[in-house]
Structures are given as C-alpha cells and as structure tokens.
Protein backbone atom coordinates (compact mmCIF):
# COMPACT_ATOMS: atom_id res chain seq x y z
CA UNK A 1 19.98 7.10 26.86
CA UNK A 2 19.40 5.94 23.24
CA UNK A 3 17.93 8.91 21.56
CA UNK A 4 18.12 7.23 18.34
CA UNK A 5 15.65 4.37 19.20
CA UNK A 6 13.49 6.53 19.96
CA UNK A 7 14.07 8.77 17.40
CA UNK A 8 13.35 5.83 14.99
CA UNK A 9 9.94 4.69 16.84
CA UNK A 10 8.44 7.94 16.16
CA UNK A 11 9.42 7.63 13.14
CA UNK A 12 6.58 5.02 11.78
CA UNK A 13 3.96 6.51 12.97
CA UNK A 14 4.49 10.80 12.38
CA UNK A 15 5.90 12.69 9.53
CA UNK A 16 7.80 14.52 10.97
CA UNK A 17 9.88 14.72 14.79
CA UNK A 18 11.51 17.26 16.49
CA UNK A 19 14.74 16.92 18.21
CA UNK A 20 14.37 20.22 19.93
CA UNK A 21 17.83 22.29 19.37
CA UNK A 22 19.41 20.40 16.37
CA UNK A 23 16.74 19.84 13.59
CA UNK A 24 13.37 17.58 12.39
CA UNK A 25 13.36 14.42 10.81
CA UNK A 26 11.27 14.07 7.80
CA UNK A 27 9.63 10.92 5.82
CA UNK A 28 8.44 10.80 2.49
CA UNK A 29 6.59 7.43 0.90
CA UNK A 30 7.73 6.87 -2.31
CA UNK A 31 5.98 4.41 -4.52
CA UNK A 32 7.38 0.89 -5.67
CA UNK A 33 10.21 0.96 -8.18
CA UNK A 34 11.79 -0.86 -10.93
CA UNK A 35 15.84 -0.51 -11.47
CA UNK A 36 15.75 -1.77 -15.08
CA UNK A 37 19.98 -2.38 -15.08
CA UNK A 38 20.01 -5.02 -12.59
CA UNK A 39 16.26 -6.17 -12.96
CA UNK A 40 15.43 -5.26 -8.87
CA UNK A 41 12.15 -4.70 -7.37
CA UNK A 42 12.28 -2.35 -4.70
CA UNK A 43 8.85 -1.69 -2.57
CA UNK A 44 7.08 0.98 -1.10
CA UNK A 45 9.30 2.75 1.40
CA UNK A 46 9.35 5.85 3.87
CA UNK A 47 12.28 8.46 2.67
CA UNK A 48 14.11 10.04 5.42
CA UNK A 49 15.25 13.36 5.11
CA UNK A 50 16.77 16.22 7.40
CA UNK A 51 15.68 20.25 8.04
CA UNK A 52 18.36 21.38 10.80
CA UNK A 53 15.58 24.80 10.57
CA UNK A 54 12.89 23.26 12.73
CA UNK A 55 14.26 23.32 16.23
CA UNK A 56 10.80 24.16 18.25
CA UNK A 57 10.02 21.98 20.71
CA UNK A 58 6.80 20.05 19.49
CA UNK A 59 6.31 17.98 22.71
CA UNK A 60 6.16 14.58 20.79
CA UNK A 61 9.62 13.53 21.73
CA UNK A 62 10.04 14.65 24.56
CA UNK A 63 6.85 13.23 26.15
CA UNK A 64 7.31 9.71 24.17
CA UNK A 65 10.70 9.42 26.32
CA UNK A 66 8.62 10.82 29.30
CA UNK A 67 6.40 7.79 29.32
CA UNK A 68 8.93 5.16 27.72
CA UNK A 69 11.52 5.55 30.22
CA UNK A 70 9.09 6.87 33.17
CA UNK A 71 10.54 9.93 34.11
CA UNK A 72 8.89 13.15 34.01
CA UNK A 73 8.29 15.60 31.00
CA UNK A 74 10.85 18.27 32.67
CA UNK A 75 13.46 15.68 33.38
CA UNK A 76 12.72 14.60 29.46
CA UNK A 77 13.24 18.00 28.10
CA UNK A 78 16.50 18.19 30.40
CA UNK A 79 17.58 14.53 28.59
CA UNK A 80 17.40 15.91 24.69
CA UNK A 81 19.02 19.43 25.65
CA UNK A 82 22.21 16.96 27.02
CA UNK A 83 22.07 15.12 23.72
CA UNK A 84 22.16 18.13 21.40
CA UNK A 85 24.78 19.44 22.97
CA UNK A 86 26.97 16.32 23.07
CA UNK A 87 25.95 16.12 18.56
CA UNK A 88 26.91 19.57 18.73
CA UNK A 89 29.88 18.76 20.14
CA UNK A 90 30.96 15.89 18.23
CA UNK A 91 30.09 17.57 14.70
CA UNK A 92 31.99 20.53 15.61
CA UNK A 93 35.36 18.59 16.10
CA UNK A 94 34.48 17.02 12.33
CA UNK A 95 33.67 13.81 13.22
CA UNK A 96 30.61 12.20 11.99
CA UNK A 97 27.47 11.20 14.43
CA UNK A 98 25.55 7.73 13.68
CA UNK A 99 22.11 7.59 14.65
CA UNK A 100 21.33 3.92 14.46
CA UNK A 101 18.61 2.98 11.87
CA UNK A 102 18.41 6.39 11.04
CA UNK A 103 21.39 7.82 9.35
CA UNK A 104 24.49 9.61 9.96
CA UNK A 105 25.67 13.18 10.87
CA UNK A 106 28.96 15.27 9.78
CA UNK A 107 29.35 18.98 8.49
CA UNK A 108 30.47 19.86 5.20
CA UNK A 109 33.41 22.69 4.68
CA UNK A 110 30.53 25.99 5.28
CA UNK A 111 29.84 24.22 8.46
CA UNK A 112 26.06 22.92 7.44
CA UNK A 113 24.82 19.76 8.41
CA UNK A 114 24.75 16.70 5.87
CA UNK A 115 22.05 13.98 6.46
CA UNK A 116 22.60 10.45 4.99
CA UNK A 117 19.26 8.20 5.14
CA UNK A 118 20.17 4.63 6.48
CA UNK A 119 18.74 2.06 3.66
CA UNK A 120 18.58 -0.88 6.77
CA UNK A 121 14.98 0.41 8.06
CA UNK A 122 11.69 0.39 6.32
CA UNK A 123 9.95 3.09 8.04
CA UNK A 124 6.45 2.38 5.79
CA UNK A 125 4.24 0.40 8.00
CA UNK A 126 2.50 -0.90 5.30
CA UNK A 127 5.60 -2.51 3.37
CA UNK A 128 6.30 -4.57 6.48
CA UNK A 129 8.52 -7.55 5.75
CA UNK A 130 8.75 -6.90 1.90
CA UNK A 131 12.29 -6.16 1.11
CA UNK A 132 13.86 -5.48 -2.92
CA UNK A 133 13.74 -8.41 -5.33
CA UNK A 134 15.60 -9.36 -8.32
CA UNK A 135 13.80 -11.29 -10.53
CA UNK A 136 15.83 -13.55 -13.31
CA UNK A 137 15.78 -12.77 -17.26
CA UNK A 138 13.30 -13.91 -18.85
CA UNK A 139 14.47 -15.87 -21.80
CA UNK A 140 12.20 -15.89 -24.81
CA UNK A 141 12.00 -18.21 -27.93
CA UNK A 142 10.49 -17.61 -31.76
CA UNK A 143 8.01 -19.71 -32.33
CA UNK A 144 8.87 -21.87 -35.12
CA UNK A 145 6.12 -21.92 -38.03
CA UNK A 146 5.19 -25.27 -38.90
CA UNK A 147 4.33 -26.14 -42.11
CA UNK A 148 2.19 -28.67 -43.10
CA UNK A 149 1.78 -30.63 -46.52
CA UNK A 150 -1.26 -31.35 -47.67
CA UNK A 151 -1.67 -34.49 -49.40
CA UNK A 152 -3.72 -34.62 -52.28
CA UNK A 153 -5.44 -38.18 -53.28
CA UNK A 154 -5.75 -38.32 -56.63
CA UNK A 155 -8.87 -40.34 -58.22
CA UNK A 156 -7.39 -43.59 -59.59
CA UNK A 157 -8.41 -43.90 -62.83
CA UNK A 158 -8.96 -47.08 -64.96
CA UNK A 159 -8.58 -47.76 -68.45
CA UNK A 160 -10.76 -49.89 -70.40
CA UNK A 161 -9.40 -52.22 -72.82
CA UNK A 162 -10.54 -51.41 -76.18
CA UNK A 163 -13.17 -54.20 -77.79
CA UNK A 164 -10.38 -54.00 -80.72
CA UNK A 165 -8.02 -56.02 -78.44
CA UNK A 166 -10.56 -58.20 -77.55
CA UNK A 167 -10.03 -57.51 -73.37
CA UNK A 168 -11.65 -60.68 -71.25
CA UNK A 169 -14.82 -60.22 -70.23
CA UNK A 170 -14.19 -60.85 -66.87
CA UNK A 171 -11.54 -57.55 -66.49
CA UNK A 172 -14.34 -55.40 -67.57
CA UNK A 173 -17.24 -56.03 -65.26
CA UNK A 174 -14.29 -55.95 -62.42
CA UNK A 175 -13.51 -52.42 -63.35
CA UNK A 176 -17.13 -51.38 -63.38
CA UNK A 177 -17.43 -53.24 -59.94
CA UNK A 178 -14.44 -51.06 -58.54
CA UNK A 179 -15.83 -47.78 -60.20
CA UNK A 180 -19.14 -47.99 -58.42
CA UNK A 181 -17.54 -49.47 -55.01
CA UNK A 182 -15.56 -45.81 -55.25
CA UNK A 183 -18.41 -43.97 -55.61
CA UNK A 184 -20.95 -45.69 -53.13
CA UNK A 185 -17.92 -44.97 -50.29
CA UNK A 186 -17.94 -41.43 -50.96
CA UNK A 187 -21.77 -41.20 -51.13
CA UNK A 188 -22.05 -43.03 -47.62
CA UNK A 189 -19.13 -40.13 -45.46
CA UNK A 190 -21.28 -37.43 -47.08
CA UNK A 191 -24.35 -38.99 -45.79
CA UNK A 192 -22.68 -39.60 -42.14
CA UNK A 193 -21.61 -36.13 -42.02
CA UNK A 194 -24.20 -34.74 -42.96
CA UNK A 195 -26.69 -36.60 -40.16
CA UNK A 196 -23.85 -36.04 -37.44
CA UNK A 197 -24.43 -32.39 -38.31
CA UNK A 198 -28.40 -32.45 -38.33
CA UNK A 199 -28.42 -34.34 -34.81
CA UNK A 200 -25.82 -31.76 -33.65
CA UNK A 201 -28.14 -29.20 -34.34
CA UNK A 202 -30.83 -31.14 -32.91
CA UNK A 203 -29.26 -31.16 -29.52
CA UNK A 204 -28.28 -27.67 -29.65
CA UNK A 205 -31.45 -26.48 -29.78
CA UNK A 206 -33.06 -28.25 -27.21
CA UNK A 207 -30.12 -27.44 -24.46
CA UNK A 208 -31.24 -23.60 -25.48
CA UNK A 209 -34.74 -24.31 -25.09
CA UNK A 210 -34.22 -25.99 -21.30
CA UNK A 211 -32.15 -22.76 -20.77
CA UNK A 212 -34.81 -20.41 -21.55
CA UNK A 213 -37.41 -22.15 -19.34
CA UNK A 214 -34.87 -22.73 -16.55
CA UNK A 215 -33.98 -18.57 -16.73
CA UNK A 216 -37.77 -17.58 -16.97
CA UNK A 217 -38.61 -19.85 -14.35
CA UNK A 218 -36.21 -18.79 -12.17
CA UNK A 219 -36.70 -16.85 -8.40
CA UNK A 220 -34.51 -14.79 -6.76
CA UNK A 221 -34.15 -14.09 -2.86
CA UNK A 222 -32.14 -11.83 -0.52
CA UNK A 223 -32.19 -13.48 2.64
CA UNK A 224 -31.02 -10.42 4.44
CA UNK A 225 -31.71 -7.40 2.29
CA UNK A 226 -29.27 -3.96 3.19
CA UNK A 227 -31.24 -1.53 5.21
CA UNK A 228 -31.78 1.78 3.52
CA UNK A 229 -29.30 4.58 4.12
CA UNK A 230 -31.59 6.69 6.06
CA UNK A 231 -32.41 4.08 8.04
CA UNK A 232 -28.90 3.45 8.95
CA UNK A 233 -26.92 5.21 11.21
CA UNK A 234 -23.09 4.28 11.70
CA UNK A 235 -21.22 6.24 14.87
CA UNK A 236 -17.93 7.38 14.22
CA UNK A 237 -15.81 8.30 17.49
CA UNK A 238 -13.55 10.90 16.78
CA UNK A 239 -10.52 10.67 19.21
CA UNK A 240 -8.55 13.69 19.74
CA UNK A 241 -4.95 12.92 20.94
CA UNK A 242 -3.39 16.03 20.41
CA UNK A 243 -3.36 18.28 22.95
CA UNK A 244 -1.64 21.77 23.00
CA UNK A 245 -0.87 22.44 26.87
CA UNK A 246 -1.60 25.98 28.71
CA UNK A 247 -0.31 24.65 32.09
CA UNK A 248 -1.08 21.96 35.25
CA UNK A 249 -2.80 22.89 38.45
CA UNK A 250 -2.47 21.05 41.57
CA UNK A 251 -5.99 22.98 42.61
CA UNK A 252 -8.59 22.18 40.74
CA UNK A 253 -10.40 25.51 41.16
CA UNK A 254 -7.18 26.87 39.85
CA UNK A 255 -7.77 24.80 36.99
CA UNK A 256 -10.66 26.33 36.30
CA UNK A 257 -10.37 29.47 36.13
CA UNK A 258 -7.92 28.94 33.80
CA UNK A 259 -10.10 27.07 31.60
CA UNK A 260 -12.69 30.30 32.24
CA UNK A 261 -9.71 32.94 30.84
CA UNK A 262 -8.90 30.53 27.67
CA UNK A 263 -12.77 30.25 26.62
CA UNK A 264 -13.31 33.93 27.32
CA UNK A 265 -10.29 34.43 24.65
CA UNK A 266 -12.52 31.96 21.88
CA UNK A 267 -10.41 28.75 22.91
CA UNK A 268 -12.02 25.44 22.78
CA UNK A 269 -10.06 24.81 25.81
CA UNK A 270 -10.75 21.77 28.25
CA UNK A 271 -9.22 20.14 31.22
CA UNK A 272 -7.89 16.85 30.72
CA UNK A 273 -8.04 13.86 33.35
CA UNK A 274 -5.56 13.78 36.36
CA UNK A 275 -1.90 13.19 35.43
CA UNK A 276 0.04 10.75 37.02
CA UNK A 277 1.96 14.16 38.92
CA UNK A 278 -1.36 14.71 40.48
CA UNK A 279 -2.20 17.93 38.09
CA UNK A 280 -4.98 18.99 36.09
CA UNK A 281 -3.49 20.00 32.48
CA UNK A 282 -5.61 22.69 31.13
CA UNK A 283 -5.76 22.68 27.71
CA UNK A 284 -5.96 25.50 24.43
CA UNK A 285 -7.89 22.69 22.69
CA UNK A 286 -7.33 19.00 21.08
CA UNK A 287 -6.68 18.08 17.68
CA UNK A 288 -7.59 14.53 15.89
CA UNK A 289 -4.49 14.90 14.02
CA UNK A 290 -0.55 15.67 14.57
CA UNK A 291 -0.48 17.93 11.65
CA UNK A 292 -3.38 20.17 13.12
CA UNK A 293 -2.08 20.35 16.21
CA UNK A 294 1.22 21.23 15.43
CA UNK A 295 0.33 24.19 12.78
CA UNK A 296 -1.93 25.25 16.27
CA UNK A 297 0.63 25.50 18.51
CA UNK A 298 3.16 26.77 16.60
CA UNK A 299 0.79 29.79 15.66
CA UNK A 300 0.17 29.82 19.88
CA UNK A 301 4.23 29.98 20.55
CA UNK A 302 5.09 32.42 18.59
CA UNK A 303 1.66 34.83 19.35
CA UNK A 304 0.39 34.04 22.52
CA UNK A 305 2.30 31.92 24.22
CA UNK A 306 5.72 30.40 24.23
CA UNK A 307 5.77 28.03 26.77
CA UNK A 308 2.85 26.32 25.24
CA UNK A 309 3.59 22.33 24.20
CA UNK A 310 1.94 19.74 22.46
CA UNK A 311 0.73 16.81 24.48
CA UNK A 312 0.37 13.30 22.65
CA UNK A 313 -2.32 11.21 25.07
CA UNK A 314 -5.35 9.11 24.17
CA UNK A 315 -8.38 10.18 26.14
C-alpha cells in the first residue's frame, strides 16, 4: 500500500497527521516571498515539518485508509503498524526512506531522525496552480531636461529722416502708416483674448448652475431596501465531524447503556448512525474541529481511557 499518498492527502486539509509509531507531520503557511538576488516570486505555501514525539494514534489516518481502500478500521491499524516497522527497518540499516511528495527519511550519527520537506507539492489549498516567478530587471532611464529658448521679438523701430535732409514726403506718411498698423494688431489679440475669456466664463457658470438644479432636483430610490438586523435571522449549521469513539455495539440496548454510563460521568456523549459493520459507535462527544477533538481525546487516553480513537465522519 502507498502510505505516502495518503499521507500527502491528509495533508491539505489538517495540520497535523499521525503515522501512529514513527512520528506527525506538520504544516506551516508561510506568506508570499521575495528572493531579491535572483528577482523570484515565490507564493503562499504550506511548510512541512517533522516531530518523531507524537506517535498516538489520532484515528485520522488510519480511518482515511479504512474508507479509501475499503477495508476495515482494525485491518487499517494492522496496515500502518507493517509500514513503521518496514521505515524502521530501512532507517536502521542507514539508508534513507522517500515518501513521495512529502520528503525523505535517514538518521543522523546519534541515531535521530532528519526530515527533508519535498519543494514539488504545494500543500496550501489556496495557492493552487500559482508556482514561483521571476520577473525581468526593470531598466530605468533619466529623464532628459529639455530646455527651451524663448524667443524674444523685439519692436522694430523706425527712424525718421530729419526735415534737415529734406526726406520725401511720401517715406514719412509710410512710416506713420506702419507705426499705427503695429499698434492696431496688438490692440485687436488683446481684445480677442480678452472676449474668449469673458464667454469662457460665461459658459462656466451656467454648466454650474444646471448642476445645482439637476442635484437639488434629484430623487433617490432603493428598490429593495436591506431588512433590519433584528428582523433578520441567518441559520448557521454547525457540523460536528469529529468524533472521539468509546466503543461499537452490535445490540442496540447495549448501546445504550453505554451512552447512560458516559452522560452519568458529564459526557456529551451520543450514538452515531449504523456503521457499515452493522454497530452502533457510542460516542464521548463530537467536535466541529480537528484541533478540539484531538486536545479531547488525548486528555481521554491518557486519563480515562486508552483505547479511545478519534473518528473523522460527516453526520
């Protein structure tokens, strides 16, 4: 059997699973990262680590491989108990053990157990089919200032002939004629300017005006207005998948007294639907989440009862 696959299918969806025997596998999410040397983008990701000091058996591998492969939750237990010992076996000799997608296996010189996270396997559901980037170098230019000249017209100016040298007639009235052309040109832009800027103006204030009235005028409607909050009521249904198991009864009266002994004791206890053995699991109590029910049953092991394991099963 693969244990690694699954191993690794657990693995998106729970912090943290058991292989009972050898150790838990861990994830982490890390945010996005930069490397600034080679200018990569690397995403959101799940970090896998290793702690070979959690050995109990949770009951979340072994009953994913009960229902996966269709075999019963004994004959799973019996599955995982083969494959520790065969990891056991092939660390012990020195050689390293690959779990696929996962990482790999080997024992350092004081015989502990070194864990090396597999990079192929994104185990952040969220990050799905975003892999690391690297992004080009930007190449930037300076702006170049541009200068600009700034011509200068100078006013032409014309010099009269002196009545001592007896100038023609003629020259003089056409330099008065060319004087007052100069003047009457500049005198007519200042005149178009400034009635470009007074109908400018003009228009500007009548687009505000048409604003104002269009804004004051204006109605506003909510064709389906929110209902108030305490008029509202939004059901939430709380599933509890998490199950930490007492035992399974064939009898059904059996069943119950059991139930009867565990609420005596201040269990929230329950019996859960018929299995597909034909048994009634009776139940300490259920749990919404995996982190709940694990700290539960793990207080339950090692005070009440020992043989107590955690069911996964939607209800």
């Amino acid at each position: 059997m693969n244990i690694s696959h699954h191993i690794s299918q657990l693995l998106y969806r729970y912090p943290c699973v058991t292989l009972p025997g050898f150790g838990a596998f861990l994830t982490e999410t890390v945010s996005a990262s930069i490397q600034e040397s080679n200018h990569t983008f690397y995403p959101p990701k799940k970090v896998i680590s290793f702690n070979s000091y959690i050995k109990n058996n949770d009951g979340l591998l072994a009953n994913h491989i009960s229902v996966a492969e269709k075999i019963s939750y004994t004959d799973a237990v019996l599955v995982i108990e083969n494959v520790v010992k065969a990891l056991n076996a092939t660390l012990e000799v020195g050689e390293v053990s690959i779990l696929k997608n996962i990482g790999l296996l080997r024992k350092n010189s004081e015989g502990n157990i070194v864990f090396e996270a597999s990079s192929q396997v994104n185990y952040l559901t969220n990050s799905f089919g975003l892999s690391s980037y690297v992004s080009p170098i930007v190449k930037r230019e300076e702006l170049k200032k541009v200068i600009e000249e700034i011509v200068v017209a100078e006013k032409p100016t014309i010099e009269l002939l002196p009545e001592t040298r007896k100038a023609k007639p003629y020259l003089k009235y056409a330099a008065m004629f060319i004087m007052s052309l100069g003047g009457a040109g500049f005198g007519y832009s200042a005149y178009v300017s400034q009635q470009a800027e007074i109908e400018t103006n003009i228009v500007r204030n009548e687009v505000q005006k048409e604003l104002k009235t269009k804004i004051q005028e204006a109605t506003f409607f909510i064709d389906n207005p929110v209902a108030s909050s305490s008029t509202s009521t939004i059901e939430e249904k709380k599933t509890l998948p998490f199950h930490i198991v007492f035992g399974s009864f064939r009898s059904e009266s059996n069943a119950q007294k059991a139930l009867n002994e565990l609420e005596a004791q201040g269990y929230k206890a329950r019996i859960l639907s018929k299995n597909g053995e034909d048994l009634y699991p009776v139940v300490y109590g259920s749990y919404a989440t995996y982190t709940e029910a694990q700290y539960e049953a793990t207080q339950i092991q090692t005070t009440k009862d020992k043989n107590a394991w955690l069911l996964i099963q939607e209800l």
